[in-house]
N, C-alpha and C. Protein backbone atom coordinates (compact mmCIF):
# COMPACT_ATOMS: atom_id res chain seq x y z
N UNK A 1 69.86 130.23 61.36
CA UNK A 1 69.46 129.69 62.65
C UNK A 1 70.67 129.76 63.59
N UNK A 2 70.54 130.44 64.90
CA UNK A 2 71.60 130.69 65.76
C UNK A 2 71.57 129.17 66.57
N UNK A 3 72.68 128.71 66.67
CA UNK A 3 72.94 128.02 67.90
C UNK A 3 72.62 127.68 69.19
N UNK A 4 71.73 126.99 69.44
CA UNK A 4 71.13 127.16 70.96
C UNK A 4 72.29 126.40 71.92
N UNK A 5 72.62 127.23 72.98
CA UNK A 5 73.69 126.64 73.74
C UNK A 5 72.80 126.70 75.77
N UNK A 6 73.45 125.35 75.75
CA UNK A 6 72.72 125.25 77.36
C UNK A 6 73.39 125.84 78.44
N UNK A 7 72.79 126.13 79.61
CA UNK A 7 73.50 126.73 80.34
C UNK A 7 75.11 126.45 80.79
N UNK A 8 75.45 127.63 81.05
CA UNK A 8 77.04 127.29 81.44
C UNK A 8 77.32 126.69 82.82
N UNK A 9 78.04 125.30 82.44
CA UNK A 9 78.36 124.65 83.74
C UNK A 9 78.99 125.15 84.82
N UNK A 10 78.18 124.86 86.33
CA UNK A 10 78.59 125.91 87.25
C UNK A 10 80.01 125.28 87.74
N UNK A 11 80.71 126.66 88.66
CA UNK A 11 81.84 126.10 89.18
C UNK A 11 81.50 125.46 90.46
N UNK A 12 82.47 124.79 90.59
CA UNK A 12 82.48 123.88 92.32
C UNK A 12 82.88 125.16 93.45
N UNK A 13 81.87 124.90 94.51
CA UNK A 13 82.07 126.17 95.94
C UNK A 13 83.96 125.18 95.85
N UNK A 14 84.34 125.73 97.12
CA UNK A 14 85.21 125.31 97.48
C UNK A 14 85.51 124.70 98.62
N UNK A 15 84.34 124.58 98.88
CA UNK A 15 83.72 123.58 99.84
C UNK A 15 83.39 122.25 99.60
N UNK A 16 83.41 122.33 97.93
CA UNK A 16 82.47 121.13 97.43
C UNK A 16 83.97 120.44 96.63
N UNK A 17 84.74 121.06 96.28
CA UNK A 17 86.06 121.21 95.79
C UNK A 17 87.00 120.09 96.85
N UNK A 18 86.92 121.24 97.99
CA UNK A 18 87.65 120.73 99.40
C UNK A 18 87.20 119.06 99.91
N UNK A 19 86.07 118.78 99.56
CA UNK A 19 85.27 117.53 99.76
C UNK A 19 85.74 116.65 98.70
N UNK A 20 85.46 116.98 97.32
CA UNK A 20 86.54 116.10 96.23
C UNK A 20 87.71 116.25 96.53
N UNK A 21 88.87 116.29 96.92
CA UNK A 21 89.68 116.48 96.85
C UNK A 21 90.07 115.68 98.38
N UNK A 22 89.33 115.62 99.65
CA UNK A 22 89.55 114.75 100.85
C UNK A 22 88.90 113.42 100.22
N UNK A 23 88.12 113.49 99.32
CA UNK A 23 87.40 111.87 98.72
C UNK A 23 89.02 111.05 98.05
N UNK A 24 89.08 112.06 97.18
CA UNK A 24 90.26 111.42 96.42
C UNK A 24 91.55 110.97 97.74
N UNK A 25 91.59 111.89 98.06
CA UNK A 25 92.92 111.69 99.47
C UNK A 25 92.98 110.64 100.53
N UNK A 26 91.41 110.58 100.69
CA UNK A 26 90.85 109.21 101.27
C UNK A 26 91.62 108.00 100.63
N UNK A 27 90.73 107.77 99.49
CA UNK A 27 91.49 106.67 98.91
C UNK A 27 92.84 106.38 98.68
N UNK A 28 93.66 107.69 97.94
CA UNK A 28 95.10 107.23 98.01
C UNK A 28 95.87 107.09 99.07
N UNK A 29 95.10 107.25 100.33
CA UNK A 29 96.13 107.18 101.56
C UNK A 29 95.94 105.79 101.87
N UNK A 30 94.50 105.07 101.29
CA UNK A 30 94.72 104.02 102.00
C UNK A 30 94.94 103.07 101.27
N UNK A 31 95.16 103.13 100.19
CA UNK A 31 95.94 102.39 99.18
C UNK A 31 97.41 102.32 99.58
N UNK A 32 98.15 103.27 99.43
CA UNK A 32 99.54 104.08 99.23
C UNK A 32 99.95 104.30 100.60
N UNK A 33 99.10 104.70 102.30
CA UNK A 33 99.77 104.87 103.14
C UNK A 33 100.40 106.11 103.05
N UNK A 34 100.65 106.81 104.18
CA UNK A 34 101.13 108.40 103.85
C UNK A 34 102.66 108.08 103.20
N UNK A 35 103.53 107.22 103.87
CA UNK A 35 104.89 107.43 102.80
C UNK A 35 104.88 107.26 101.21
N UNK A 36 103.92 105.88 100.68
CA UNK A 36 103.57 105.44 99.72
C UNK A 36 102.58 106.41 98.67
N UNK A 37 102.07 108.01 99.03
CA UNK A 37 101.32 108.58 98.40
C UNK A 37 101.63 110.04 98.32
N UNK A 38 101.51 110.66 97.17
CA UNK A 38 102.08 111.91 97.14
C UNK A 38 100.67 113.03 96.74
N UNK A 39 100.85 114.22 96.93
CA UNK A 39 99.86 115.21 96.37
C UNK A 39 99.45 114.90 94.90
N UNK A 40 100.75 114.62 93.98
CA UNK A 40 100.40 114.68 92.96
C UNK A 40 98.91 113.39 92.16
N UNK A 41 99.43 112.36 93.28
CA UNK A 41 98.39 111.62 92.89
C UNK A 41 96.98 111.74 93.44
N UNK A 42 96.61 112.43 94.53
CA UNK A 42 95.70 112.92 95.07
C UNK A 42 95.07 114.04 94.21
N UNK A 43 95.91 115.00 93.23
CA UNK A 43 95.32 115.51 92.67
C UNK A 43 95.25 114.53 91.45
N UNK A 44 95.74 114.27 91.05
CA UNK A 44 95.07 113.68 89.63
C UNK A 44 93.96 112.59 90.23
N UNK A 45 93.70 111.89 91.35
CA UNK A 45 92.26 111.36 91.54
C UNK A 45 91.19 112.26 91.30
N UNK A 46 91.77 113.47 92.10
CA UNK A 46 90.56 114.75 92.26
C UNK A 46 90.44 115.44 91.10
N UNK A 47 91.11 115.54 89.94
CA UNK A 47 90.75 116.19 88.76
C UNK A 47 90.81 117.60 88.96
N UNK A 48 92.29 118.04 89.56
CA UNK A 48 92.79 118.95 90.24
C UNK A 48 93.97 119.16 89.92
N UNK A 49 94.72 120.36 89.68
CA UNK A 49 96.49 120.01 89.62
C UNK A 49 97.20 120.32 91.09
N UNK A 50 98.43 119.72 90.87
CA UNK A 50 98.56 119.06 92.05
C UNK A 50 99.09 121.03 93.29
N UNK A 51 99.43 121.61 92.43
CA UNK A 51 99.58 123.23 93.09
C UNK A 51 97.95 123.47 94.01
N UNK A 52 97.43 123.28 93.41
CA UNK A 52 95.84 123.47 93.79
C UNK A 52 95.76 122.76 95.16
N UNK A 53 95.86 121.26 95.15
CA UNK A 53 95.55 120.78 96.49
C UNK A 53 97.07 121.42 97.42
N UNK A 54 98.04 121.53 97.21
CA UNK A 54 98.92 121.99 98.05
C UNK A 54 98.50 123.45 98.81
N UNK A 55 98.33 124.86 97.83
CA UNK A 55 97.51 125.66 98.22
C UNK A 55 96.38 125.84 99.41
N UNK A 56 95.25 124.48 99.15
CA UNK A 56 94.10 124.27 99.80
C UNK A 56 94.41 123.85 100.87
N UNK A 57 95.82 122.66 101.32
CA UNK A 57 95.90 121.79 101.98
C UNK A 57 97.19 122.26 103.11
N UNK A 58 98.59 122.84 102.30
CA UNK A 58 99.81 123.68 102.92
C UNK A 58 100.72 121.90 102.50
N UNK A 59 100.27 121.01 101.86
CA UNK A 59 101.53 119.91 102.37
C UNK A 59 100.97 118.87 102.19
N UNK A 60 101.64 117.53 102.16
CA UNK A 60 101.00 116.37 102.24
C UNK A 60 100.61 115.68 103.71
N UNK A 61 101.24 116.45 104.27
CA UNK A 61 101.05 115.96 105.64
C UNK A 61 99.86 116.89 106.25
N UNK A 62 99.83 117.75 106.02
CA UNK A 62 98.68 118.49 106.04
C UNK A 62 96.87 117.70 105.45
N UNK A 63 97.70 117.66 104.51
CA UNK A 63 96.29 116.68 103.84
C UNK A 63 95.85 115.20 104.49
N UNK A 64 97.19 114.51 105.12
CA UNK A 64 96.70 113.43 106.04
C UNK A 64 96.31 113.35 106.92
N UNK A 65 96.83 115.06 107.47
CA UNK A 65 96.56 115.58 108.71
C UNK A 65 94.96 115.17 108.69
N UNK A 66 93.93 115.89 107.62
CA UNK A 66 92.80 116.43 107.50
C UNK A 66 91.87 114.94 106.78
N UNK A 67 92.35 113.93 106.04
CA UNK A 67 91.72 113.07 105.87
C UNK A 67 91.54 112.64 107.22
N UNK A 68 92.58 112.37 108.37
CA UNK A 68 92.82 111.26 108.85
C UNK A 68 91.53 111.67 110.57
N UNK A 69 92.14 113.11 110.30
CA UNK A 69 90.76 113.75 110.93
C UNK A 69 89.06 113.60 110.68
N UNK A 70 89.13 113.74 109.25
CA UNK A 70 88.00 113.43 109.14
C UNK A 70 87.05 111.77 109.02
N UNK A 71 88.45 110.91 109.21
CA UNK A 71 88.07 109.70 109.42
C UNK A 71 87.47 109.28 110.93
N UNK A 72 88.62 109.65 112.29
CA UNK A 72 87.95 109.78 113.31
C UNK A 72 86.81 110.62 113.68
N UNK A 73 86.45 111.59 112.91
CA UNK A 73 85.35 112.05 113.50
C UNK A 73 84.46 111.23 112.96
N UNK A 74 84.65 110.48 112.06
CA UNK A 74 83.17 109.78 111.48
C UNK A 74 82.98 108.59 112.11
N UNK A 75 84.46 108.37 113.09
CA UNK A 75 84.46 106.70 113.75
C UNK A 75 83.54 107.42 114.98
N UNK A 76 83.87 108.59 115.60
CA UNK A 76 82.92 109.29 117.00
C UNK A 76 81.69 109.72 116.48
N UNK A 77 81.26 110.15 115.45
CA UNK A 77 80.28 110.26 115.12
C UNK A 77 78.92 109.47 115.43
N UNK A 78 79.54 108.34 114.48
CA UNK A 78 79.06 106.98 114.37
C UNK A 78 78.70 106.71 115.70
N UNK A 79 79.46 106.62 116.31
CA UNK A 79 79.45 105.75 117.99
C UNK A 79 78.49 106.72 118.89
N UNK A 80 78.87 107.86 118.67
CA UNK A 80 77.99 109.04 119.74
C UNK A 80 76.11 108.65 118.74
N UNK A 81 75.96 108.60 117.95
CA UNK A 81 74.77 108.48 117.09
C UNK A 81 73.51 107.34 117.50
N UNK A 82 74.73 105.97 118.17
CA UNK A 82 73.69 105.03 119.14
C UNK A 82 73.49 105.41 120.10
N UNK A 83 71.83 105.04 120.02
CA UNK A 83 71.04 105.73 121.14
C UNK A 83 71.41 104.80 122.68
N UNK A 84 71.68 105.22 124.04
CA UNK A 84 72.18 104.95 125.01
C UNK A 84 71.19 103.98 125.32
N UNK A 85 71.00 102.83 125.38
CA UNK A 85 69.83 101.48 126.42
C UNK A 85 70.63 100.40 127.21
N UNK A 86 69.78 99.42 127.65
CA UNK A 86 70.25 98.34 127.73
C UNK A 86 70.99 97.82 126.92
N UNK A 87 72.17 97.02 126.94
CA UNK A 87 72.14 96.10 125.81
C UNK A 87 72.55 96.83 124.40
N UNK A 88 72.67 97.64 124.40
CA UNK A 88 73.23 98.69 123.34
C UNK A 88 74.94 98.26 122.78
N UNK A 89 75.92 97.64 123.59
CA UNK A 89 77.03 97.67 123.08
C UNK A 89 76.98 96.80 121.66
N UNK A 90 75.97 96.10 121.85
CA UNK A 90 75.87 95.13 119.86
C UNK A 90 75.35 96.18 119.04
N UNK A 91 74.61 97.07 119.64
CA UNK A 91 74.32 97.68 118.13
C UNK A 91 75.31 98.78 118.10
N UNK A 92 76.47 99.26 119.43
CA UNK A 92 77.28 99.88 119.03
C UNK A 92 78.08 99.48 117.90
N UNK A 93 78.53 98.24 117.96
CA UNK A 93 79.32 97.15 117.24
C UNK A 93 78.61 96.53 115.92
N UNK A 94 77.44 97.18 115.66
CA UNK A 94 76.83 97.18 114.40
C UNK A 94 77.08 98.37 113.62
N UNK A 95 76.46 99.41 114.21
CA UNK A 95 77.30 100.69 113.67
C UNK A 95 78.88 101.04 113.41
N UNK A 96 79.91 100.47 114.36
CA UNK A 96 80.87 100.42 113.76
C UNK A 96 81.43 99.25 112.24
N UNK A 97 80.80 98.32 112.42
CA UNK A 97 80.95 97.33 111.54
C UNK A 97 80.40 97.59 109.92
N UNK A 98 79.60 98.78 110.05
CA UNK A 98 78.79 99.67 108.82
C UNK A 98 79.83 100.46 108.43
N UNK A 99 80.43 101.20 109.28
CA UNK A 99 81.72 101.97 108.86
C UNK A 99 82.69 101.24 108.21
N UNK A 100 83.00 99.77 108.36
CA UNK A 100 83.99 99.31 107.96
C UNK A 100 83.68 98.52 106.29
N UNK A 101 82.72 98.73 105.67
CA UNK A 101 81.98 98.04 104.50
C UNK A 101 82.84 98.78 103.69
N UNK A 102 83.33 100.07 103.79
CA UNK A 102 84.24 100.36 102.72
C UNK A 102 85.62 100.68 103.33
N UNK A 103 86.55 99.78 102.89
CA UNK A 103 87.85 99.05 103.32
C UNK A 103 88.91 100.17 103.78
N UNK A 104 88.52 101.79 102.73
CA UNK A 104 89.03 103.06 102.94
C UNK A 104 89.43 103.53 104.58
N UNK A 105 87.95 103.45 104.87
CA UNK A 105 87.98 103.95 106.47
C UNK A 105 89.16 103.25 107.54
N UNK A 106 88.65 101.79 107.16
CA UNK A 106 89.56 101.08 108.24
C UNK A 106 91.34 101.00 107.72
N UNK A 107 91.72 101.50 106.67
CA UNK A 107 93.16 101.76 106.13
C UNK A 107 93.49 102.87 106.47
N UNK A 108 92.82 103.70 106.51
CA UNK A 108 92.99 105.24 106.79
C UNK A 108 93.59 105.00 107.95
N UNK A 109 92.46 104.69 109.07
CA UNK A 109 92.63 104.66 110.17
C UNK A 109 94.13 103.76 110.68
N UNK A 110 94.18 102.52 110.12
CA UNK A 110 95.70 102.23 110.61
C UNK A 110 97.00 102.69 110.46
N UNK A 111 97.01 103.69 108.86
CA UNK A 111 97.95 104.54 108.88
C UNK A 111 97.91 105.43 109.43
N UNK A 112 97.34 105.58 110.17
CA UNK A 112 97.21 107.05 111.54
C UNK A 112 98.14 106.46 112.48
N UNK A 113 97.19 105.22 112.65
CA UNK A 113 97.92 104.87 113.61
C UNK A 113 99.21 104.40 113.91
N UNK A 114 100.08 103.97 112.78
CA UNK A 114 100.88 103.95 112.13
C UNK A 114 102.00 105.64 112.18
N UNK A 115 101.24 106.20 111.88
CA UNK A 115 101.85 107.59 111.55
C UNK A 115 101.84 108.25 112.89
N UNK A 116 101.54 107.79 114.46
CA UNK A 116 101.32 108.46 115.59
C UNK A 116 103.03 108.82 116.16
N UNK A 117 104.04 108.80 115.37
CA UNK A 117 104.88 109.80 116.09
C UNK A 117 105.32 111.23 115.05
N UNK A 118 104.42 111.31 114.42
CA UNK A 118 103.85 112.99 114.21
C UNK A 118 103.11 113.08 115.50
N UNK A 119 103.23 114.30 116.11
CA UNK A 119 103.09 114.62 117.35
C UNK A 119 101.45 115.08 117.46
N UNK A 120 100.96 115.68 116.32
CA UNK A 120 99.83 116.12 116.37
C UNK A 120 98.96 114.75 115.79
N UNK A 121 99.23 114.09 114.92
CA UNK A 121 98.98 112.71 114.35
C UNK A 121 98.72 111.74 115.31
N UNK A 122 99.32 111.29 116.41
CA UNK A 122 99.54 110.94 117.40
C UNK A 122 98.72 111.45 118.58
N UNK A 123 98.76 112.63 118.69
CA UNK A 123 97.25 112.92 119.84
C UNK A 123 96.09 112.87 118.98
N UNK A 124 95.50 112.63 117.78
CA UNK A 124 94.72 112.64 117.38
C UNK A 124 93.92 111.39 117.56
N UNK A 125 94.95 110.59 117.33
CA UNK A 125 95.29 109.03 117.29
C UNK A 125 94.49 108.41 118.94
N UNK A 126 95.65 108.73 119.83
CA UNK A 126 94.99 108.67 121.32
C UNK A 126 93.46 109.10 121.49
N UNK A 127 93.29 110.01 121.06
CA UNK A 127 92.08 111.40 121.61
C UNK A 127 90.93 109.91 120.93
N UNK A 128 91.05 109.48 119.72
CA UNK A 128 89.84 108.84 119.45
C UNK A 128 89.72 107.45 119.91
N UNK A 129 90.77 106.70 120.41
CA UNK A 129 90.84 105.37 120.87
C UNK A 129 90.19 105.34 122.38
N UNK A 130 90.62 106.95 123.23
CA UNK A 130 90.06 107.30 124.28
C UNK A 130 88.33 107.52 124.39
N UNK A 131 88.16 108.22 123.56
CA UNK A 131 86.85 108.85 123.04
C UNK A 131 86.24 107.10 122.63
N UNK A 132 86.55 106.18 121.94
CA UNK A 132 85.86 105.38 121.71
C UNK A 132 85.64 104.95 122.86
N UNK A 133 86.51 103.87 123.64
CA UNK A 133 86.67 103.74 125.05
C UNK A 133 85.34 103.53 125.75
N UNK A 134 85.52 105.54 126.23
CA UNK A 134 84.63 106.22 126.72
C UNK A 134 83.16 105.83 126.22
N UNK A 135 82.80 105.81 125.17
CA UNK A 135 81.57 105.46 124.71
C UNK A 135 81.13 104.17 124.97
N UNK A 136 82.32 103.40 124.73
CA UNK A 136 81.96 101.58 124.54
C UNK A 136 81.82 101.28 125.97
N UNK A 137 82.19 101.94 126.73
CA UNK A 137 81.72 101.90 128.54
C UNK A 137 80.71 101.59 128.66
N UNK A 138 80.40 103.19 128.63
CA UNK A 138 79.04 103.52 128.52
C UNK A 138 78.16 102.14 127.94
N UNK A 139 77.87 101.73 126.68
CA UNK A 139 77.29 101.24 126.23
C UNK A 139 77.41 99.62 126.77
N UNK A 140 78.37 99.06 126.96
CA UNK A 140 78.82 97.87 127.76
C UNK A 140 77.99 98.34 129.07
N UNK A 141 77.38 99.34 129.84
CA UNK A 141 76.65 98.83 131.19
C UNK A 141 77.98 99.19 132.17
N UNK A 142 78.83 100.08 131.75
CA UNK A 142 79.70 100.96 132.75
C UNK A 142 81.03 99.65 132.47
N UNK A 143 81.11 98.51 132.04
CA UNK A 143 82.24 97.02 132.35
C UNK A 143 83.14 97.78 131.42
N UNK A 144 84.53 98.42 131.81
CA UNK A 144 85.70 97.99 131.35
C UNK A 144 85.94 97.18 130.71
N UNK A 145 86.00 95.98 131.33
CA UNK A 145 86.20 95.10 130.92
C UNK A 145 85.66 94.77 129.18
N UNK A 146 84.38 95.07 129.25
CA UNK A 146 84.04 94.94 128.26
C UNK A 146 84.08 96.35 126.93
N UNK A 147 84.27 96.98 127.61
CA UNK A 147 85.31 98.21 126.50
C UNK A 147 86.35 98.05 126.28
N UNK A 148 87.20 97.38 127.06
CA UNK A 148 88.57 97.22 126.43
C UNK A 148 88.34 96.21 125.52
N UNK A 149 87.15 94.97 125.73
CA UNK A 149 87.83 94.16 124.48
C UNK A 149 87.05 94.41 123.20
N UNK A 150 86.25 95.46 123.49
CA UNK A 150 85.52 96.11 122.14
C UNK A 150 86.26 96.84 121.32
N UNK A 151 87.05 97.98 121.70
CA UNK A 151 88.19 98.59 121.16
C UNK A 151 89.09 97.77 120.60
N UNK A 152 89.65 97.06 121.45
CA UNK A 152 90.54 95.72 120.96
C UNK A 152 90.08 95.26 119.79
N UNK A 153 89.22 94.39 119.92
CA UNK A 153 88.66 93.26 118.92
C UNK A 153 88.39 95.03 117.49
N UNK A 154 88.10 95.74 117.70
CA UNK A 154 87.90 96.79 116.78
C UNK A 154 89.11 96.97 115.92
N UNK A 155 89.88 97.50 116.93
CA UNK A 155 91.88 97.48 116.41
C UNK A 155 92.04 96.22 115.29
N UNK A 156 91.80 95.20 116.03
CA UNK A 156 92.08 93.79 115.23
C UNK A 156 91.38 93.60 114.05
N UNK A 157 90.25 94.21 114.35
CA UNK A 157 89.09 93.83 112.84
C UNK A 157 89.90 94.70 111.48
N UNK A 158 89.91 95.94 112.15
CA UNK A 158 90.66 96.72 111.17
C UNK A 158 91.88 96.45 110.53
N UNK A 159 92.67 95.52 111.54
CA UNK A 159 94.16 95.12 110.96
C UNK A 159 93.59 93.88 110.01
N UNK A 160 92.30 92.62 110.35
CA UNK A 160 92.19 92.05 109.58
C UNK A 160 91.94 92.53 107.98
N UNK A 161 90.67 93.72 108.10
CA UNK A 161 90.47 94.38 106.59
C UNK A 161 91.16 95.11 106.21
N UNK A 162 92.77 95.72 106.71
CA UNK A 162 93.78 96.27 106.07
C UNK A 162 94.19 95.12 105.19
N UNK A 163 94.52 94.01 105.66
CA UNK A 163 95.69 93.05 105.12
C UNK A 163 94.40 92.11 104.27
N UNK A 164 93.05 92.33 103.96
CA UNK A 164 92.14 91.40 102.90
C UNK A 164 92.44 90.34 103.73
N UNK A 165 92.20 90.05 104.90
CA UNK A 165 92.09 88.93 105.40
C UNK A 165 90.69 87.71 105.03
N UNK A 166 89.56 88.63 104.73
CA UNK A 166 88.36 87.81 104.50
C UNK A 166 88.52 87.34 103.13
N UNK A 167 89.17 87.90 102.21
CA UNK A 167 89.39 87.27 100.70
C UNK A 167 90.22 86.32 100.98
N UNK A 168 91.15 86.31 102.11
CA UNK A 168 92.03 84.84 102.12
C UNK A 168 92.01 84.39 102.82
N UNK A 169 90.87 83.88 103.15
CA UNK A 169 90.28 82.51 103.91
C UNK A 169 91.38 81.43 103.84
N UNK A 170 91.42 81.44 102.57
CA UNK A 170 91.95 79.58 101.93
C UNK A 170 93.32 79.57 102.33
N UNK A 171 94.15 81.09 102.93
CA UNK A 171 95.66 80.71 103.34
C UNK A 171 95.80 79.85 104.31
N UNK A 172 97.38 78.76 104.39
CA UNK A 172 97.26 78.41 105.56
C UNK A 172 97.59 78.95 107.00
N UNK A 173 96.18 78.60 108.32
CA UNK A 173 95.98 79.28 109.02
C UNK A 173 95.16 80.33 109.26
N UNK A 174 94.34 80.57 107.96
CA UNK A 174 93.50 81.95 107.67
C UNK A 174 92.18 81.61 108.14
N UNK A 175 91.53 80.45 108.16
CA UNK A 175 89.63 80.25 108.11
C UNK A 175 89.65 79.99 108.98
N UNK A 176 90.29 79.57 110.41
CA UNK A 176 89.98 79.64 111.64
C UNK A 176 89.68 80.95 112.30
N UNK A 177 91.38 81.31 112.14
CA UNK A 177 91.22 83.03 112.63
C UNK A 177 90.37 83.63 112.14
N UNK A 178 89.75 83.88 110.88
CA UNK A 178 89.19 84.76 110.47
C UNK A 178 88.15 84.35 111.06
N UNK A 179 87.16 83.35 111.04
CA UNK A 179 85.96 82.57 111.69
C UNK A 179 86.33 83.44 112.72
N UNK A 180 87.10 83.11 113.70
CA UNK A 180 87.28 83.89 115.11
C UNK A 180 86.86 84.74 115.27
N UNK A 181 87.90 85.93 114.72
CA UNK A 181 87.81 87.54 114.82
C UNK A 181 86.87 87.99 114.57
N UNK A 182 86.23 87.43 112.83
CA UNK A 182 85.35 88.30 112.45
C UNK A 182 83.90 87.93 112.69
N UNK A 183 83.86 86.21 112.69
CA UNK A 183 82.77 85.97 113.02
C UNK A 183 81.99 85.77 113.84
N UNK A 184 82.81 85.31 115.33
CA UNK A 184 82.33 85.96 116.49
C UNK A 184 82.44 86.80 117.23
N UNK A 185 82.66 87.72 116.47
CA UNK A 185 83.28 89.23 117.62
C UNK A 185 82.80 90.16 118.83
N UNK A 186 83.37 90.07 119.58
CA UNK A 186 82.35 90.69 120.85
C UNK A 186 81.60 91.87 120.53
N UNK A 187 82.08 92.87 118.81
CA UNK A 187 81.16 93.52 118.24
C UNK A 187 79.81 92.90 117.81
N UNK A 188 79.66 91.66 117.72
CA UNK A 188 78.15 91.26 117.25
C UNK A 188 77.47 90.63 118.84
N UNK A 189 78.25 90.72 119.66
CA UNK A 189 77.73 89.56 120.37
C UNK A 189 76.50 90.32 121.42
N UNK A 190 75.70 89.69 121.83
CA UNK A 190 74.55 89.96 122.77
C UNK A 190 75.28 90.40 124.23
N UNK A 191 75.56 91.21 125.18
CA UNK A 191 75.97 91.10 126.04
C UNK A 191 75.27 90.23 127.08
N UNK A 192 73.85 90.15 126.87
CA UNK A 192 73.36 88.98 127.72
C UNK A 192 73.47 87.47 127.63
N UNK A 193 73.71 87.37 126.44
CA UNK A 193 74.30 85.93 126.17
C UNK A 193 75.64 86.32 125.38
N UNK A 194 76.92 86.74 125.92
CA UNK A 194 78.11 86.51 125.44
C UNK A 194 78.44 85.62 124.74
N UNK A 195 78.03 83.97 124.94
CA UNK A 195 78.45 83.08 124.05
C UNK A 195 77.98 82.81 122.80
N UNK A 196 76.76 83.45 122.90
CA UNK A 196 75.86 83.34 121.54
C UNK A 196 76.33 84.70 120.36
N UNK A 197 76.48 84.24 119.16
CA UNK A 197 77.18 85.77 118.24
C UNK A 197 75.15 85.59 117.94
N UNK A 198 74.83 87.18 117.30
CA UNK A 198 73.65 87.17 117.12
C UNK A 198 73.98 87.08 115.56
């Protein structure tokens, strides 16, 4: 009796490769921070050796280059994706607040920002704080005013879920602020009733 053997496991496109390999990079950047993280550990997340992602990538900075890219496009994504109405800047501020459920995105994003005197790092950096801006205008009913403190309070949310601010409530000084920032944030709030969080 011959051996019955199942089909041979296919290889990864390198597309699909390139995608494991920004998953893994994701995470160790925002663990580790670009000084704190090297290729080599990016490849051993990705189940990759570490020549391989250098090849694919040219560098480590290259590779933060391209996570950190693909983080803002998913913050403009997101934002361009709510549909334009009345009253729209809360559910802008719902959709961004979906982005932030996994802690990755919003770490990523502060070591960018962090990392903005790399020159190209740095207009990348601008280009999407502008680009948000621009949208949260829009959606605020044309008020400045009220885009700047959407962006803002955004910046801040993110510095809160860099530093696990919601796990440490119990520090002293922590359950007010956090109550504050996170729980009434002009991201949840009704623009017709500002004082009310929905």
């Amino acid at each position: 009796m011959t051996p019955t053997t199942g089909p041979a496991p296919q290889r990864m496109t390198r597309v699909a490769r390139r995608a494991q390999v920004l998953r893994a990079a994701r995470s160790a950047f925002a663990r580790g921070g670009y000084a704190g993280t090297s290729t080599e550990q990016v490849a051993r997340a990705a189940g990759v050796s570490q020549p391989y992602v250098v090849r694919m990538f040219g560098g480590k900075r290259e590779l933060f280059r391209a996570v950190f890219d693909d983080v803002c496009d998913e913050v403009i994504a997101t934002f361009e994706s709510v549909p334009l109405a009345p009253g729209s800047g809360s559910a802008l501020g719902d959709a961004y607040l979906g982005l932030l459920v996994h802690r990755d995105l919003p770490r990523v994003l502060m070591h960018g920002l962090i990392a903005g005197d790399d020159p190209e790092i740095g207009a990348r950096a601008r280009a999407v704080i502008a680009r948000a801006f621009e949208i949260s205008q829009r959606h605020w009913e044309g008020s400045a005013e009220r885009a700047q403190a959407f962006v803002a309070e955004g910046l801040l949310i993110n510095v809160f879920l860099a530093v696990d601010a919601p796990e440490h409530r119990d520090e002293p000084g922590m359950a007010d602020l956090v109550a504050r920032v996170l729980d009434s944030s002009i991201l949840l709030t009704d623009p017709h009733h500002p004082e009310e969080p929905r």
